[in-house]
N, C-alpha and C. Protein backbone atom coordinates (compact mmCIF):
# COMPACT_ATOMS: atom_id res chain seq x y z
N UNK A 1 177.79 66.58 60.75
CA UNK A 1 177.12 67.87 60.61
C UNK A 1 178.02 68.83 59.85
N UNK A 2 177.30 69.57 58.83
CA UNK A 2 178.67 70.04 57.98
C UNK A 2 178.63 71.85 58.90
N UNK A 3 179.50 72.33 58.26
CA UNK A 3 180.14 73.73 58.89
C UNK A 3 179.05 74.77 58.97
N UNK A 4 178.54 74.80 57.74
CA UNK A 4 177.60 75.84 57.78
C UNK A 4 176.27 75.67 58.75
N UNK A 5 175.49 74.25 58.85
CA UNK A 5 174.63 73.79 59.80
C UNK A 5 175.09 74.24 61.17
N UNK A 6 176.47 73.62 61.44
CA UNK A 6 176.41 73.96 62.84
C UNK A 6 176.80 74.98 63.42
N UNK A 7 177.47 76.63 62.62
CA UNK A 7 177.53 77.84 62.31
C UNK A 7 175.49 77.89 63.09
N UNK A 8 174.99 77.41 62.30
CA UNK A 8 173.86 78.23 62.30
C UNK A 8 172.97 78.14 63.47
N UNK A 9 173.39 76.26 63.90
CA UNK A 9 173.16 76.13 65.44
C UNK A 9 173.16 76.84 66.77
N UNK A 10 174.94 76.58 66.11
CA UNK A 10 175.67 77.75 67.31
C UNK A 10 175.09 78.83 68.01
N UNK A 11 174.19 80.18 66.82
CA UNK A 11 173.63 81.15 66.81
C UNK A 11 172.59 80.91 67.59
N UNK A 12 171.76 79.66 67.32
CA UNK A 12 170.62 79.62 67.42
C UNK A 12 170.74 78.95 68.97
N UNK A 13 171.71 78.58 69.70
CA UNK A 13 172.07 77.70 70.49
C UNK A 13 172.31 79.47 71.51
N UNK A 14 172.91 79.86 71.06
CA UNK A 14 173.35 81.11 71.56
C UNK A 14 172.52 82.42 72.46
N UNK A 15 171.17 82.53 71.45
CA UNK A 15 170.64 83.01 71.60
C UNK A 15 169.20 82.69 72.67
N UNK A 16 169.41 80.94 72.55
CA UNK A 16 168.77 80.39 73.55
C UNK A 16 169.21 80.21 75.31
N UNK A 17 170.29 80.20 74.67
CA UNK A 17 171.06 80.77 76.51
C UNK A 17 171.24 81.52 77.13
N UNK A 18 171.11 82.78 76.23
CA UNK A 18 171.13 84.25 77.09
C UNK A 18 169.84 84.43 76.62
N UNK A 19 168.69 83.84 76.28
CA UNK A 19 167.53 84.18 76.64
C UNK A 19 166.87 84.73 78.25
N UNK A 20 166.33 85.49 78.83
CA UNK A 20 165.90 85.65 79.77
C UNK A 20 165.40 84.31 80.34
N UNK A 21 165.25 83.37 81.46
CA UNK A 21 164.55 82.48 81.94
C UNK A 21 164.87 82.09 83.11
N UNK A 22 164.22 80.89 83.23
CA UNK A 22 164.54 80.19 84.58
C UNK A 22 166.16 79.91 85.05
N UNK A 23 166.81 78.99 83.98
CA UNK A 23 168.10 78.81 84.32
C UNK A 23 169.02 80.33 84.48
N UNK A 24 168.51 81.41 83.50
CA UNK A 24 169.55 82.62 83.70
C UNK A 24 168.83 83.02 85.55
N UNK A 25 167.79 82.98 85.82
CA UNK A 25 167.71 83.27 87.19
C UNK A 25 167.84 82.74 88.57
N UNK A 26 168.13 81.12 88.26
CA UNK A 26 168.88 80.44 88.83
C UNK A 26 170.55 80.91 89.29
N UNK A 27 171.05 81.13 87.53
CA UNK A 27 172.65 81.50 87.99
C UNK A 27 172.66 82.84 88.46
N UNK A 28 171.90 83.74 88.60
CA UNK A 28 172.24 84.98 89.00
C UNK A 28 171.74 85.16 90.26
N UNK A 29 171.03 84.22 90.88
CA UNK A 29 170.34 84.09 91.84
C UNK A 29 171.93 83.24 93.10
N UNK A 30 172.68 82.04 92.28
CA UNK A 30 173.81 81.36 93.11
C UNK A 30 174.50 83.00 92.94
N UNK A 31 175.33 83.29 91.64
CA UNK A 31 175.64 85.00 91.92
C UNK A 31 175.88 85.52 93.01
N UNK A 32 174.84 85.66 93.37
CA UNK A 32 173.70 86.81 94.42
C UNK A 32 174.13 86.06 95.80
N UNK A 33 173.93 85.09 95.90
CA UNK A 33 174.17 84.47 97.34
C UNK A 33 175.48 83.75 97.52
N UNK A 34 175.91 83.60 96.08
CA UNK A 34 177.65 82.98 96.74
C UNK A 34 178.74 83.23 96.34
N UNK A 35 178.47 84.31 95.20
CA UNK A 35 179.49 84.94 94.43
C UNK A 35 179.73 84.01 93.34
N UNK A 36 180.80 84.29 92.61
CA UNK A 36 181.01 84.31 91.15
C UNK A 36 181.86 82.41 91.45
N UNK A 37 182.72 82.06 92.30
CA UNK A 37 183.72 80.90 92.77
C UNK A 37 182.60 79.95 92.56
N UNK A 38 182.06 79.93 93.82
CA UNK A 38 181.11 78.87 94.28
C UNK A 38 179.65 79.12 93.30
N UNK A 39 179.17 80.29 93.32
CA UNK A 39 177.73 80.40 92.23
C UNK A 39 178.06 79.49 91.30
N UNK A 40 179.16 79.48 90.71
CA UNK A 40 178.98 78.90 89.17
C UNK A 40 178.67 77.85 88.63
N UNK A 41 179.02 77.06 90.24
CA UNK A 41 178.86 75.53 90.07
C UNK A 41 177.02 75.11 89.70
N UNK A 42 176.45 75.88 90.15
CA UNK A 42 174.78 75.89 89.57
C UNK A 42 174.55 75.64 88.04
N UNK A 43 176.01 76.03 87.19
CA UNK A 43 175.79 75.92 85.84
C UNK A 43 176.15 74.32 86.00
N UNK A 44 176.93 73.85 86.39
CA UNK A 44 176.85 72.32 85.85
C UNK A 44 175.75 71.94 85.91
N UNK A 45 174.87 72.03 86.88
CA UNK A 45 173.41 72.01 86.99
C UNK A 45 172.67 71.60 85.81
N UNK A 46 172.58 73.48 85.61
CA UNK A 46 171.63 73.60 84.30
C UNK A 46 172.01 73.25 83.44
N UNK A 47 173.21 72.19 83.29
CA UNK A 47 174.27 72.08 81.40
C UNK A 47 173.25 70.49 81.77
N UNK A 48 173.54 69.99 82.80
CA UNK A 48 173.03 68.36 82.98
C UNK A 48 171.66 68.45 83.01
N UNK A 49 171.10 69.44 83.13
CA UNK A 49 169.68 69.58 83.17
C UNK A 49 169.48 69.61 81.43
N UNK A 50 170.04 70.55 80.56
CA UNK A 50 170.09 70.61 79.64
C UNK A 50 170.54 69.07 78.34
N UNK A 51 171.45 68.92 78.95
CA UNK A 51 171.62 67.22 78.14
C UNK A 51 170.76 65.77 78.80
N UNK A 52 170.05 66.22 80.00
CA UNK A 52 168.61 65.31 80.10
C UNK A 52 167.65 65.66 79.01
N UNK A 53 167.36 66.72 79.22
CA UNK A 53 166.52 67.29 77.96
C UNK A 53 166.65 66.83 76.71
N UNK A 54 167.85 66.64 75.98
CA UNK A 54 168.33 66.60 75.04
C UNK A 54 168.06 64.79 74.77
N UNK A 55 168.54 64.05 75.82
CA UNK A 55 168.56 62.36 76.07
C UNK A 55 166.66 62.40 75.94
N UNK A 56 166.17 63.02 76.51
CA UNK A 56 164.82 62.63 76.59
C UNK A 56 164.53 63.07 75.04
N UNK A 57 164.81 63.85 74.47
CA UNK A 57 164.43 64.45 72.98
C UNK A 57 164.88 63.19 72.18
N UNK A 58 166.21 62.94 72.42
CA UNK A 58 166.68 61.77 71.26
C UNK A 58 165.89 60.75 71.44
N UNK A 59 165.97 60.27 72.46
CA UNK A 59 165.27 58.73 72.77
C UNK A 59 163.65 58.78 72.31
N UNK A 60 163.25 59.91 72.01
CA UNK A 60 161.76 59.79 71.78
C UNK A 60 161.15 60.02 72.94
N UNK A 61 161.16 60.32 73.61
CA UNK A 61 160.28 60.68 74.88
C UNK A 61 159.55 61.86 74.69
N UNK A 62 160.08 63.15 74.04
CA UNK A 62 159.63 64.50 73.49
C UNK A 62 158.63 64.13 73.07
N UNK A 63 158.30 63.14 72.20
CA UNK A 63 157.22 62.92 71.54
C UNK A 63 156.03 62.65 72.22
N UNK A 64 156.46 62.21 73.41
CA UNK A 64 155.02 62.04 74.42
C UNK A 64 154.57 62.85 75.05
N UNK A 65 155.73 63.41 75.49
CA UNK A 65 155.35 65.42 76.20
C UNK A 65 154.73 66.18 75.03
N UNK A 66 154.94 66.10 73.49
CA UNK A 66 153.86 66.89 72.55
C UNK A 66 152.69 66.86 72.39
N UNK A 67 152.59 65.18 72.68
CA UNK A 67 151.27 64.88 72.02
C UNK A 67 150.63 64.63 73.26
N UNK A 68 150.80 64.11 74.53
CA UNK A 68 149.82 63.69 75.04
C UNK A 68 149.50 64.83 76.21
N UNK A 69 148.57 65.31 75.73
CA UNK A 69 148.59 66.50 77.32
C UNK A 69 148.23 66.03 78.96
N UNK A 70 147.81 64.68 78.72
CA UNK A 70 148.55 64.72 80.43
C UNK A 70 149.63 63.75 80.73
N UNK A 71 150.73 64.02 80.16
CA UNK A 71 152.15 63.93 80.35
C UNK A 71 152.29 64.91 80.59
N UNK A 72 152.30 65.70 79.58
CA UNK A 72 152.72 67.38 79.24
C UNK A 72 152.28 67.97 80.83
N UNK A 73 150.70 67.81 81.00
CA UNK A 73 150.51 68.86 82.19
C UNK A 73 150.93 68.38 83.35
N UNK A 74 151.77 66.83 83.68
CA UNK A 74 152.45 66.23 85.36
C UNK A 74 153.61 66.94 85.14
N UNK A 75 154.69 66.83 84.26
CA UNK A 75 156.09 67.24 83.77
C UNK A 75 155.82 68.91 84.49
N UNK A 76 154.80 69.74 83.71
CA UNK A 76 154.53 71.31 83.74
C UNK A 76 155.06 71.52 84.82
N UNK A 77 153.47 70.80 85.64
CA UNK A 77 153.13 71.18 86.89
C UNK A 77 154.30 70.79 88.16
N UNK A 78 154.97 70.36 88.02
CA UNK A 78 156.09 69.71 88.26
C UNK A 78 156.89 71.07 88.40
N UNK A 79 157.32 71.62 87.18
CA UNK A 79 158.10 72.39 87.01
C UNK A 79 157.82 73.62 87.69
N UNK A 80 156.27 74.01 87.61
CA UNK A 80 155.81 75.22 88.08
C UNK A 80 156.38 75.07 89.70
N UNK A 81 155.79 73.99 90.67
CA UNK A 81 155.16 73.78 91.94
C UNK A 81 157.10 74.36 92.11
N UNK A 82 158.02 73.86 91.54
CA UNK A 82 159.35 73.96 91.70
C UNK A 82 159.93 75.61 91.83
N UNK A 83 159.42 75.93 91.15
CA UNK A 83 159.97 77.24 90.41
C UNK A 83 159.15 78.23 91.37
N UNK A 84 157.77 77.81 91.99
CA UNK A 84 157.19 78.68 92.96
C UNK A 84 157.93 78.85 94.33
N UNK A 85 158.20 77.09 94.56
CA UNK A 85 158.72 77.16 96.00
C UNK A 85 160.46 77.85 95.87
N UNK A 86 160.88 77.47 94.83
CA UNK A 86 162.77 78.23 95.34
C UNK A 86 162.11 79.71 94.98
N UNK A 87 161.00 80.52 94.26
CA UNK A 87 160.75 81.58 94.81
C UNK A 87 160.23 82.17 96.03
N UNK A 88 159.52 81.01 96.90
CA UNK A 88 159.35 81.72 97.98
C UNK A 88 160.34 81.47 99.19
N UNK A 89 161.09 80.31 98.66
CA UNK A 89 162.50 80.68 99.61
C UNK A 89 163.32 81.86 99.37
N UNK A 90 163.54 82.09 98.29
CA UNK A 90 163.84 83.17 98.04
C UNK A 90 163.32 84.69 98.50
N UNK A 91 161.88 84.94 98.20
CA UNK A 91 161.57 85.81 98.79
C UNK A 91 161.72 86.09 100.61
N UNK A 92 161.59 85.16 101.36
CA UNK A 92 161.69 84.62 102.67
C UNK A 92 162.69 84.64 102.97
N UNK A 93 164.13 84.67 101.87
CA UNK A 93 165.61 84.67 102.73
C UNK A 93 165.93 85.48 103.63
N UNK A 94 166.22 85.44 104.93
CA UNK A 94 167.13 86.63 105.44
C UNK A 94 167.81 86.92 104.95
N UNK A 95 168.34 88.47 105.33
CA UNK A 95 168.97 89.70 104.44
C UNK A 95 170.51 89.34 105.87
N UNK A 96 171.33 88.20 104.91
CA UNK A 96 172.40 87.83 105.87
C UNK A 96 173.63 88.73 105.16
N UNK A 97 174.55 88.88 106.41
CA UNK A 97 175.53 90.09 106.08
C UNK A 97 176.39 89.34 105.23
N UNK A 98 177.03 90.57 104.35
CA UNK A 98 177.94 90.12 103.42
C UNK A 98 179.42 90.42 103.55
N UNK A 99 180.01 89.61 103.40
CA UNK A 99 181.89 89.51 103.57
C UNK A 99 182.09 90.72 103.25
N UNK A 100 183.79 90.59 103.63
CA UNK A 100 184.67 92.27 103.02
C UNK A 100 184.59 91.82 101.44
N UNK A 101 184.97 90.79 100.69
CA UNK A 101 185.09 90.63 99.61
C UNK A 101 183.78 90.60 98.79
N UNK A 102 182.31 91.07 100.05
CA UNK A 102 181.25 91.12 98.34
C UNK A 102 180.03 90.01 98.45
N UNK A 103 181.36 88.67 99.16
CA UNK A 103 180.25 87.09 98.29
C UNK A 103 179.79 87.16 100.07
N UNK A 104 178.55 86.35 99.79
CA UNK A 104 177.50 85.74 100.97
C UNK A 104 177.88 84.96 101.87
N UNK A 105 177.69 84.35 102.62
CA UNK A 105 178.01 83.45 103.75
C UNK A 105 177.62 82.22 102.20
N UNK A 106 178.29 80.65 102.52
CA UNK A 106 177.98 80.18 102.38
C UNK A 106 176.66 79.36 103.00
N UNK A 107 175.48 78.94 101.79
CA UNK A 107 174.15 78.50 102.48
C UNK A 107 174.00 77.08 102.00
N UNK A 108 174.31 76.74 100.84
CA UNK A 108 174.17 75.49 99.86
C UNK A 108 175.51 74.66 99.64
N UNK A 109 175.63 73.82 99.82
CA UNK A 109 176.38 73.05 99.69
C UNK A 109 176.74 72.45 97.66
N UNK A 110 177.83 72.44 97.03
CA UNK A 110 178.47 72.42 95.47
C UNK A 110 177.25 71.10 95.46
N UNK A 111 177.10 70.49 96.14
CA UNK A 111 175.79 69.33 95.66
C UNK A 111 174.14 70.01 95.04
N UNK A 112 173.66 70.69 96.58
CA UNK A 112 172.75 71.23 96.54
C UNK A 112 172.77 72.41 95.44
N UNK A 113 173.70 73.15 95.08
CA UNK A 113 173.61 74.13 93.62
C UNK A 113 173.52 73.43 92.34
N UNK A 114 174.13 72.40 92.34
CA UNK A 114 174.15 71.40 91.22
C UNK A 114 172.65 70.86 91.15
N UNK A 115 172.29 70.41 91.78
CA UNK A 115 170.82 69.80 91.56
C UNK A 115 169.91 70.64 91.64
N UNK A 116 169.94 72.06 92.16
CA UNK A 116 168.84 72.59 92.20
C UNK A 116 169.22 73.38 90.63
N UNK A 117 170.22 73.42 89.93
CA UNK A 117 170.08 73.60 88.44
C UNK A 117 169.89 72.68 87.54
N UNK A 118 170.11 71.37 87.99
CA UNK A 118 169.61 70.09 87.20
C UNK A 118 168.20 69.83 87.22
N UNK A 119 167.64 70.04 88.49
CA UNK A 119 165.84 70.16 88.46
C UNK A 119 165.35 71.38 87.90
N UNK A 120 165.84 72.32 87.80
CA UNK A 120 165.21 73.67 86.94
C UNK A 120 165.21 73.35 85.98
N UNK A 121 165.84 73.12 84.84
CA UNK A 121 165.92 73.04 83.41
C UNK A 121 165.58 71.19 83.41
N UNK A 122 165.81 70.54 83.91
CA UNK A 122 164.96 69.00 83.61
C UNK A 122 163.44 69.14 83.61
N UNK A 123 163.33 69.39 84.98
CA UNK A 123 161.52 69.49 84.96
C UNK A 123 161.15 70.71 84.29
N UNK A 124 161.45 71.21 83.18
CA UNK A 124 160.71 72.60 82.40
C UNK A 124 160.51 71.67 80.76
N UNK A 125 158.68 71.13 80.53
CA UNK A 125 158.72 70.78 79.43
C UNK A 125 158.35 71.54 78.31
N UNK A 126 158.56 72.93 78.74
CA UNK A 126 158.74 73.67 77.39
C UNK A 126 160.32 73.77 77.14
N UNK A 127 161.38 73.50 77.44
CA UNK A 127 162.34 72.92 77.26
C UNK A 127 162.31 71.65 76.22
N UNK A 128 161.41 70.83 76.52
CA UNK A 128 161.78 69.42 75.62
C UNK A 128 161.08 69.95 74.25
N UNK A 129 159.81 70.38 74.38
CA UNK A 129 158.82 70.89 73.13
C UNK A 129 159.80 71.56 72.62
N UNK A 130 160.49 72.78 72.78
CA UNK A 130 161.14 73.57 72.02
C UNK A 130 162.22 72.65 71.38
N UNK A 131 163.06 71.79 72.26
CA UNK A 131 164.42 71.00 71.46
C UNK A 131 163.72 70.02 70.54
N UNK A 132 162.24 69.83 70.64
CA UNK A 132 162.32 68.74 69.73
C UNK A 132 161.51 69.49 68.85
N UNK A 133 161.06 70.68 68.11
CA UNK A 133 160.86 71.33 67.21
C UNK A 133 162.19 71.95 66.93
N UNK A 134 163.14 72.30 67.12
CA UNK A 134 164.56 72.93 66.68
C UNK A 134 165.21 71.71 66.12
N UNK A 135 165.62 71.00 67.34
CA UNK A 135 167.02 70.12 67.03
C UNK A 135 166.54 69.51 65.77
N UNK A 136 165.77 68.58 65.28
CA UNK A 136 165.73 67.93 64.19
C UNK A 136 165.88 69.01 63.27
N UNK A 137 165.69 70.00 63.14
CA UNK A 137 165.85 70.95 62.02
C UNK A 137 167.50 71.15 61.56
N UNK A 138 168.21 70.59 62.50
CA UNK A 138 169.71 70.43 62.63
C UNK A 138 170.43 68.99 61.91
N UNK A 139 169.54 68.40 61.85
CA UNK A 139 169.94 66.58 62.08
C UNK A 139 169.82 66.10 60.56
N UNK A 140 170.79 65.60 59.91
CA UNK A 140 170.60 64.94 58.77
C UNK A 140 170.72 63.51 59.04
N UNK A 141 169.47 63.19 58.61
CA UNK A 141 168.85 61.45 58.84
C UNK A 141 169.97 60.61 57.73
N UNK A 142 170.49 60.92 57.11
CA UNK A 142 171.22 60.23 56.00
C UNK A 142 172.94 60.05 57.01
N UNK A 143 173.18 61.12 57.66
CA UNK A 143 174.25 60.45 58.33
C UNK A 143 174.31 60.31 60.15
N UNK A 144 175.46 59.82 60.27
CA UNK A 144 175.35 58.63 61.47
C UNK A 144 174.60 59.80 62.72
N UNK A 145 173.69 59.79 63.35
CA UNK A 145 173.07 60.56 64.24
C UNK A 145 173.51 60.95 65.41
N UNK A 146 174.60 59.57 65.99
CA UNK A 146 175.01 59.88 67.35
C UNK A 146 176.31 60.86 67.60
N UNK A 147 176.93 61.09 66.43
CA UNK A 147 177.90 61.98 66.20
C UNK A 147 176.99 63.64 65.79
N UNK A 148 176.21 63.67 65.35
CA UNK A 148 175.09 64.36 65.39
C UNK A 148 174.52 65.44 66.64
N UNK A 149 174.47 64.32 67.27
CA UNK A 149 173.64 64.56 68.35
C UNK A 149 174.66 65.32 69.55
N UNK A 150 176.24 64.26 69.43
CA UNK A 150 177.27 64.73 70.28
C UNK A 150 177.47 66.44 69.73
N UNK A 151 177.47 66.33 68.62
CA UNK A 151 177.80 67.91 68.44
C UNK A 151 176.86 68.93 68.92
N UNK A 152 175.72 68.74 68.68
CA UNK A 152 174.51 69.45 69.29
C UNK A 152 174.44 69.67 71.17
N UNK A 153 174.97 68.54 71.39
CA UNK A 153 175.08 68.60 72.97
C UNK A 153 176.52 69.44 73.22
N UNK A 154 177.32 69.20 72.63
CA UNK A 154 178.97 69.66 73.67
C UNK A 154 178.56 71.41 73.22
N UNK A 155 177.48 72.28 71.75
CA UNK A 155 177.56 73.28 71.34
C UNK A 155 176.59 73.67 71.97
N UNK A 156 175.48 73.15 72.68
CA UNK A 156 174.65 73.69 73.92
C UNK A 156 175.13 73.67 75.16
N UNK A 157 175.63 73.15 75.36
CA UNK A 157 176.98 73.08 77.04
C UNK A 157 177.97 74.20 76.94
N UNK A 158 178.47 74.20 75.52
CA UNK A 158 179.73 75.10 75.79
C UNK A 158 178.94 77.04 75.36
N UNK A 159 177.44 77.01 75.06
CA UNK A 159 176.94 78.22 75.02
C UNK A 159 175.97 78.75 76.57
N UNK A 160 176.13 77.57 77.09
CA UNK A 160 175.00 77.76 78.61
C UNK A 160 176.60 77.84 79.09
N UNK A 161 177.75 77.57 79.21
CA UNK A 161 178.87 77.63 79.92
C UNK A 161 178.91 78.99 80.28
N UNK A 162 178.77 79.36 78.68
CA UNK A 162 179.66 80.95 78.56
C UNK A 162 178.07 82.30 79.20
N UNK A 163 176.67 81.81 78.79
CA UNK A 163 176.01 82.55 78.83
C UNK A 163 175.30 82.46 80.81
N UNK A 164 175.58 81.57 81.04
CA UNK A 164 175.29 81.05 82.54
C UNK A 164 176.85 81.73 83.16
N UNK A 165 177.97 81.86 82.98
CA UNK A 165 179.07 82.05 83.66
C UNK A 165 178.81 83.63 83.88
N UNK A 166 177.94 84.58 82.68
CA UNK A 166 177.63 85.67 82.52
C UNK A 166 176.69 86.00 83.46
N UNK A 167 175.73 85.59 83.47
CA UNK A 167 174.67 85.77 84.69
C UNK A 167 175.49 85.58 85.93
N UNK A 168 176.05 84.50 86.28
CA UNK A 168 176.67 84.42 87.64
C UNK A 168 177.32 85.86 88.14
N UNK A 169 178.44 85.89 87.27
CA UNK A 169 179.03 86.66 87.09
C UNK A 169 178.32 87.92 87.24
N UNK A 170 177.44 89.19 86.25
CA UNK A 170 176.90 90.17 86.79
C UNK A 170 176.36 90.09 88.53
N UNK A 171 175.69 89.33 88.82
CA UNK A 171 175.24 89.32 89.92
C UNK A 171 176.06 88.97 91.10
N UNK A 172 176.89 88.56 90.98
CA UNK A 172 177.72 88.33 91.92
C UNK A 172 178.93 89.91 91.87
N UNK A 173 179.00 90.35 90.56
CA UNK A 173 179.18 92.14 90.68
C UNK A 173 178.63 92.83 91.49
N UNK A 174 177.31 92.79 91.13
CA UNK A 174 175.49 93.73 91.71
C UNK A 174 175.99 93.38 93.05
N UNK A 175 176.27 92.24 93.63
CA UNK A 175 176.51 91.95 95.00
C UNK A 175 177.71 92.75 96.02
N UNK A 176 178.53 93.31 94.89
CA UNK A 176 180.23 93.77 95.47
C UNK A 176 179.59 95.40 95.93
N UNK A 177 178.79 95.96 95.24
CA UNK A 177 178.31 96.67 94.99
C UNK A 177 177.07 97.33 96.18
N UNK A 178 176.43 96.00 96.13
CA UNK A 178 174.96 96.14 97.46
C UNK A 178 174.98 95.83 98.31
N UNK A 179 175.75 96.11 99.45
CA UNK A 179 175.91 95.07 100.69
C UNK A 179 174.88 95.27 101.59
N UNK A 180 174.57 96.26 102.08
CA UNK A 180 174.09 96.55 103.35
C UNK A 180 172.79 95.64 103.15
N UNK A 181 172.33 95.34 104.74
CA UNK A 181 170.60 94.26 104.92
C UNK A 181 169.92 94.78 103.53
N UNK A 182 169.88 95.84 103.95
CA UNK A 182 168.13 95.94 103.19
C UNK A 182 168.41 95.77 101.86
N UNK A 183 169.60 96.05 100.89
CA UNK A 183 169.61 95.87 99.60
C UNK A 183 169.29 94.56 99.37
N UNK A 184 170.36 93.38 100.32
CA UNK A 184 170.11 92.32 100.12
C UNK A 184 168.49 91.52 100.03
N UNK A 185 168.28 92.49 100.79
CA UNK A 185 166.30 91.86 101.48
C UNK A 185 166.22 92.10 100.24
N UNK A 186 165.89 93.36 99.57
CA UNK A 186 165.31 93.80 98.40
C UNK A 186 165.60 92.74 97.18
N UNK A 187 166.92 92.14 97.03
CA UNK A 187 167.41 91.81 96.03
C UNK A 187 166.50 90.20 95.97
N UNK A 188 166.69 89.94 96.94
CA UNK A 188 166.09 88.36 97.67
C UNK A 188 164.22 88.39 97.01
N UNK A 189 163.94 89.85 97.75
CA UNK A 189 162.61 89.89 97.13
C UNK A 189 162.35 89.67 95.69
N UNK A 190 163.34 90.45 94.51
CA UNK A 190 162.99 90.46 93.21
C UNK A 190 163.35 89.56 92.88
N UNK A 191 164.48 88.29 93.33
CA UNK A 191 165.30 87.39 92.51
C UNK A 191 163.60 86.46 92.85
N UNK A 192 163.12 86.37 93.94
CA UNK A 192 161.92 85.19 94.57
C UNK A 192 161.00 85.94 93.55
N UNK A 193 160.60 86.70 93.35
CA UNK A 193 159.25 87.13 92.41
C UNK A 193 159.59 86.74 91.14
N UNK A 194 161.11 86.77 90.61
CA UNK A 194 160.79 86.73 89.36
C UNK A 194 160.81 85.29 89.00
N UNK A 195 161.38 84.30 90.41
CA UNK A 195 161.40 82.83 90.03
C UNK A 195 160.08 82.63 90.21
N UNK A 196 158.98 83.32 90.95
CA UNK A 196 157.18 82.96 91.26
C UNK A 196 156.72 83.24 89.41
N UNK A 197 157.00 84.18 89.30
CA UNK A 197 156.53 84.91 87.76
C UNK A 197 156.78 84.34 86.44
N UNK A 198 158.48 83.27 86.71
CA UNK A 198 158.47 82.03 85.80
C UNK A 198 157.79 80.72 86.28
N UNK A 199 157.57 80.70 86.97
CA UNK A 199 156.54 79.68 87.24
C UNK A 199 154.96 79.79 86.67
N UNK A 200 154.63 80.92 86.71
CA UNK A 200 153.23 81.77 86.31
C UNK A 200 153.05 81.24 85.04
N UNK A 201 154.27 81.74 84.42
CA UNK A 201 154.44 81.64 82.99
C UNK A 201 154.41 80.39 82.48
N UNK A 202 155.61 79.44 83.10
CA UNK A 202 155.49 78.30 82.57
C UNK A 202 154.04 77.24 82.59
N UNK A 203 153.39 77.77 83.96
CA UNK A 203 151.77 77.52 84.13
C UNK A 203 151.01 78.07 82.86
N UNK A 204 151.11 78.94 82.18
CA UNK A 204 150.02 79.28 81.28
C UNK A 204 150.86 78.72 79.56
N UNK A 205 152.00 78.34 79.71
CA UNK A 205 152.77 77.95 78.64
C UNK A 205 151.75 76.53 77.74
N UNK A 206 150.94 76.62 77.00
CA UNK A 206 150.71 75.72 76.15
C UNK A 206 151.22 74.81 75.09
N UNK A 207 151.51 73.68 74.63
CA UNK A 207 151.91 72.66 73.94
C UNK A 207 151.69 73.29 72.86
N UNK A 208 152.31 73.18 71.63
CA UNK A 208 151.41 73.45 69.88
C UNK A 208 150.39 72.22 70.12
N UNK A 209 149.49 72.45 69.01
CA UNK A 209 148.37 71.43 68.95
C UNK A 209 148.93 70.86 67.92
């Protein structure tokens, strides 16, 4: 991949990670309940969630989530039914007291944060639709692909690193900040609505034709 291509990636890689979404409300959501130490580990999550995506794009699988809409709508619906229920756990959390230092009781175990960011961004197939209309726009078929492809993956890992460490991070601030019950209730409420509201979304999200 020559310099200027992957310059332009980068950007474009960049701007897809601090996009507003599911995975940024995932990490600000660990944030929120375990602080900045332990939250963060949710990003390995979403990076492995992110290079499934990527394995399913290379191998050709993308191509079946484009074209065939009921692939497309099990994968969706999948994603939605997901994204509803950690919102209504969310909304439903008790408003549990917070340390002298800020962070939450621990609730999730470094396993359970990891996979519940590996199933957010795996099961979202407007995730695969989007990488497999971008990435090839990156890829020169004339040279070797899997070196290609490695670069495209370690420059989407190392931009969800930095833009996921950011989300954690604010919110696990917002947290040093909001202690008492009811902020927490409150906070629990908006972090669960807005994971119900990406679900909404990803429900009305259509395939290109």
């Amino acid at each position: 991949m020559l310099l200027s291509t992957w310059l332009t990636f980068l950007l474009a890689a960049l701007a897809i990670s601090f996009s507003p979404g599911a995975g940024a409300l995932s990490a600000m959501t660990s944030g929120l309940r375990h602080g900045f130490a332990r939250g963060y580990w949710n990003t390995a999550g979403l990076i492995l969630g992110i290079m499934f995506q990527l394995a399913v794009v290379g191998i050709g699988l993308g191509t079946l989530l484009a074209t065939s809409e009921t692939a497309f709508a099990v994968v969706k619906y999948l994603g939605v039914a997901y994204l509803i229920y950690l919102g209504w756990r969310q909304f439903r959390a008790q408003a549990a007291p917070v340390t002298l230092d800020g962070a939450a009781p621990i609730q999730e175990s470094l396993r359970a944060l990891i996979l519940r960011g590996f199933l957010i961004n795996a099961s979202n197939p407007k995730g695969t639709v989007f990488l497999l209309a971008v990435v090839p726009q990156f890829i020169d078929a004339a040279r070797p692909l899997g070196a290609q492809y490695a670069a495209i993956a370690a420059t989407m890992a190392l931009t969800d690193t930095v833009a996921m460490g950011f989300y954690t991070l604010l919110a696990a601030k917002v947290l040093r900040l909001l202690r008492s019950p009811v902020h927490i209730k409150w906070m629990n409420r908006a972090f669960g609505s807005l994971f119900m509201a990406a679900g909404v979304l990803l429900a009305c999200f259509r395939r290109a034709q």
